[in-house]
N, C-alpha and C. Protein backbone atom coordinates (compact mmCIF):
# COMPACT_ATOMS: atom_id res chain seq x y z
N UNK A 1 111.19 137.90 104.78
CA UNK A 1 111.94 136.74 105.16
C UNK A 1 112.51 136.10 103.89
N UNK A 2 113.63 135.60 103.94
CA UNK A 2 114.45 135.36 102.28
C UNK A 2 114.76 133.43 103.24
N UNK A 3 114.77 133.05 101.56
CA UNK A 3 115.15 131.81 101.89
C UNK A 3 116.52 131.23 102.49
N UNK A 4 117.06 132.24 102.71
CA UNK A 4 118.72 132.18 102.46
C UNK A 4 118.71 132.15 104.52
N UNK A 5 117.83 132.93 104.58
CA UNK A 5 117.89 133.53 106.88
C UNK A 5 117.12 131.66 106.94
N UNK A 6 116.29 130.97 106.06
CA UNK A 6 115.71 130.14 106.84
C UNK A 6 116.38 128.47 106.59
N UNK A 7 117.08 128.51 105.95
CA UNK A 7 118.30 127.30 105.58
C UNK A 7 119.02 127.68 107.09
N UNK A 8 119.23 128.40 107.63
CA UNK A 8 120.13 128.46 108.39
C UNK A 8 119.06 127.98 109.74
N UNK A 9 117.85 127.52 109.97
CA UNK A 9 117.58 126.81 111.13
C UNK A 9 117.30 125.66 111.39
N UNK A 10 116.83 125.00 112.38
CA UNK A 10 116.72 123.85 112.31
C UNK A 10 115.06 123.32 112.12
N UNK A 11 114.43 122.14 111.56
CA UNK A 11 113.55 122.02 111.23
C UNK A 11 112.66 121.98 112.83
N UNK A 12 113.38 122.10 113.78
CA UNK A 12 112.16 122.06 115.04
C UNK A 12 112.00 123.90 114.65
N UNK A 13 112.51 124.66 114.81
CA UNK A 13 112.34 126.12 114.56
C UNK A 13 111.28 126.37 113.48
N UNK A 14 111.47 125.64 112.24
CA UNK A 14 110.95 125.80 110.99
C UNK A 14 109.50 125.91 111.13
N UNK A 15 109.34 124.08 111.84
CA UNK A 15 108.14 124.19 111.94
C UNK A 15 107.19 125.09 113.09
N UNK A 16 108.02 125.24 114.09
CA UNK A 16 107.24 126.48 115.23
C UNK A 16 106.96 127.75 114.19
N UNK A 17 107.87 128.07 113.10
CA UNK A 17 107.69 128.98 112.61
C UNK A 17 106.44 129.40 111.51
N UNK A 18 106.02 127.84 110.83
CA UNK A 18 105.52 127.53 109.71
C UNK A 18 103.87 127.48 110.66
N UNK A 19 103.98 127.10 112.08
CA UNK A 19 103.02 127.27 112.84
C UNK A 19 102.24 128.60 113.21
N UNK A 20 102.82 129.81 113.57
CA UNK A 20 102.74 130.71 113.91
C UNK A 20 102.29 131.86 112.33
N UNK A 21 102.83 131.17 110.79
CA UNK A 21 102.54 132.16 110.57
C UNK A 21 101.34 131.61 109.53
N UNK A 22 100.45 129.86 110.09
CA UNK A 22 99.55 129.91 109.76
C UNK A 22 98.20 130.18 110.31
N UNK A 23 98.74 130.34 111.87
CA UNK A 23 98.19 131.47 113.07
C UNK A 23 97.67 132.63 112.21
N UNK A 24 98.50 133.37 111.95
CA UNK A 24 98.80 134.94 111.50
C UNK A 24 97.60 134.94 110.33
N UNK A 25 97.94 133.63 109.18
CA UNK A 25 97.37 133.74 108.04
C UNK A 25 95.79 133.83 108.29
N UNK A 26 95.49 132.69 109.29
CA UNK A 26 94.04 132.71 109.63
C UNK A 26 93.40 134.07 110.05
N UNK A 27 93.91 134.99 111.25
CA UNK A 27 93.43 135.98 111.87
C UNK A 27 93.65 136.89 110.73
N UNK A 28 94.24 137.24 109.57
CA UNK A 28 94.23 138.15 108.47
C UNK A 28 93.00 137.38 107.64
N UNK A 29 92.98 136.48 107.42
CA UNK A 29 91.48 135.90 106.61
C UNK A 29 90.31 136.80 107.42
N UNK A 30 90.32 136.13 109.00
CA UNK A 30 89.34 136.63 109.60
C UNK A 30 89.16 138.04 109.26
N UNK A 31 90.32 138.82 109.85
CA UNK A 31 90.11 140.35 109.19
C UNK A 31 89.42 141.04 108.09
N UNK A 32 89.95 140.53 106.85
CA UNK A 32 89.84 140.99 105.81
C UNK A 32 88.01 140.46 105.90
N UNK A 33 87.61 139.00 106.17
CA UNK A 33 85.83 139.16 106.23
C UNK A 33 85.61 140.20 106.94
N UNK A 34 86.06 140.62 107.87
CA UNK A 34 85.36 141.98 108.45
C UNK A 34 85.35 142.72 108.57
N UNK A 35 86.25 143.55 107.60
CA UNK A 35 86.46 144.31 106.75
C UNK A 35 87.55 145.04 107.91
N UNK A 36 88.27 144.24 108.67
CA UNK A 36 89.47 144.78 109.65
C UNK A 36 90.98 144.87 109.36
N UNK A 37 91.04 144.35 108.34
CA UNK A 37 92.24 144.28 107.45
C UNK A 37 92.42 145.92 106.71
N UNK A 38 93.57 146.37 107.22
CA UNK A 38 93.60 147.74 106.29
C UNK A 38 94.95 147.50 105.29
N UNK A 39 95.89 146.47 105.43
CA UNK A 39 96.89 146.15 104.00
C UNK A 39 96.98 144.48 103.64
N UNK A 40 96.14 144.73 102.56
CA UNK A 40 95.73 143.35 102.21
C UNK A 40 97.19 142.92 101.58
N UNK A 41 98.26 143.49 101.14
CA UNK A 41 99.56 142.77 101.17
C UNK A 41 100.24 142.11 101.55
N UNK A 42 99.64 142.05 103.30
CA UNK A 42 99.79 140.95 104.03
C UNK A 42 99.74 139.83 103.94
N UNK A 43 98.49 139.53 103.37
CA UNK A 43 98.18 138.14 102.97
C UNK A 43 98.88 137.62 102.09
N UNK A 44 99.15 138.46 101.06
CA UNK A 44 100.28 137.71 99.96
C UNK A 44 101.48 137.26 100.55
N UNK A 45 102.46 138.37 101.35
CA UNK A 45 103.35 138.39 102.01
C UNK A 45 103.40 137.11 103.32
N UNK A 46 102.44 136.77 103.79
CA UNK A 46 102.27 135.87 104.70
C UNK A 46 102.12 133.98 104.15
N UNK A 47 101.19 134.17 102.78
CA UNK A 47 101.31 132.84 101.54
C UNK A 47 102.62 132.95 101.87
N UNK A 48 103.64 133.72 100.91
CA UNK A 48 104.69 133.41 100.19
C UNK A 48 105.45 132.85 101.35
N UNK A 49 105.74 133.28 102.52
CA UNK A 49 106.49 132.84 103.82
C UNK A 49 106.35 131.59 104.25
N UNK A 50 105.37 131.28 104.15
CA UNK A 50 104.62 129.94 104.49
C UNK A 50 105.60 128.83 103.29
N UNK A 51 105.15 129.28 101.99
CA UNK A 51 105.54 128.25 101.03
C UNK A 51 106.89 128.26 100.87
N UNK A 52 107.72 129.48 101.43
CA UNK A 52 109.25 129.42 101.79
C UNK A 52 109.51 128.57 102.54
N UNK A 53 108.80 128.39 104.05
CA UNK A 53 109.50 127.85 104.88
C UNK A 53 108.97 126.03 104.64
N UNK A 54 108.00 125.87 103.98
CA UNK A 54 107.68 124.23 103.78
C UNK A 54 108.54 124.01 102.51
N UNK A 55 108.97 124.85 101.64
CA UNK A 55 110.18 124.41 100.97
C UNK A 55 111.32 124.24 101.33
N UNK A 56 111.67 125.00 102.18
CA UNK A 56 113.23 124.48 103.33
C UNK A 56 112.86 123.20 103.96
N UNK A 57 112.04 123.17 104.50
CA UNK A 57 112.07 122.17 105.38
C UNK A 57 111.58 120.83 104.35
N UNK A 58 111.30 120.75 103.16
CA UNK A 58 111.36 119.97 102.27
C UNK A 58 112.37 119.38 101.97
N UNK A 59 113.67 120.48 101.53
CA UNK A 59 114.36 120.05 101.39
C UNK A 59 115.73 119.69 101.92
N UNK A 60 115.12 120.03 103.10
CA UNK A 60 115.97 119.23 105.00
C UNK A 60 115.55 117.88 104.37
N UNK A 61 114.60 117.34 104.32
CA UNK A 61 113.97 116.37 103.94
C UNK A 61 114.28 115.39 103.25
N UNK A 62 115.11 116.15 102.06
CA UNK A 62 115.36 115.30 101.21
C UNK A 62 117.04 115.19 101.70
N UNK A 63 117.15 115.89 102.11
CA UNK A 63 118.50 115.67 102.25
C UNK A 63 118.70 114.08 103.76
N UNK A 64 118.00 114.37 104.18
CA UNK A 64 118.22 113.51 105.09
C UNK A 64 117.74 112.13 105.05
N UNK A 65 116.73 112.17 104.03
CA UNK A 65 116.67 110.68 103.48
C UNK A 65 117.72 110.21 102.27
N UNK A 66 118.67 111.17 102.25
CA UNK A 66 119.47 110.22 101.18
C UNK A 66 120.47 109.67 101.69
């Protein structure tokens, strides 16, 4: 997911989105304790998405308070 696909939605999307993939993040935690996780790249890949999409919607943020 690139920052460039998530400027283009709206912050009700953002956050359904920012929801779902801290869903995701949890059940890969769970995994990996139980040793059910077979590509722990995921987890990195799933951080970085997360801190993409609360930076868009940050800076929806700022834009709209000015």
């Amino acid at each position: 997911m690139k920052a460039s696909e998530l400027r283009g939605q709206s912050p009700e999307v953002l956050r359904a989105m920012l929801l779902e993939r801290r869903k995701e993040q949890f059940r890969q935690r769970i995994q990996k304790a139980t040793g059910q996780l077979e590509a722990n790249q995921l987890i990195r890949q799933t951080r970085r998405d997360i801190a993409r999409i609360k930076t868009v919607l940050q800076q929806l943020n700022d834009r709209t308070d000015r």
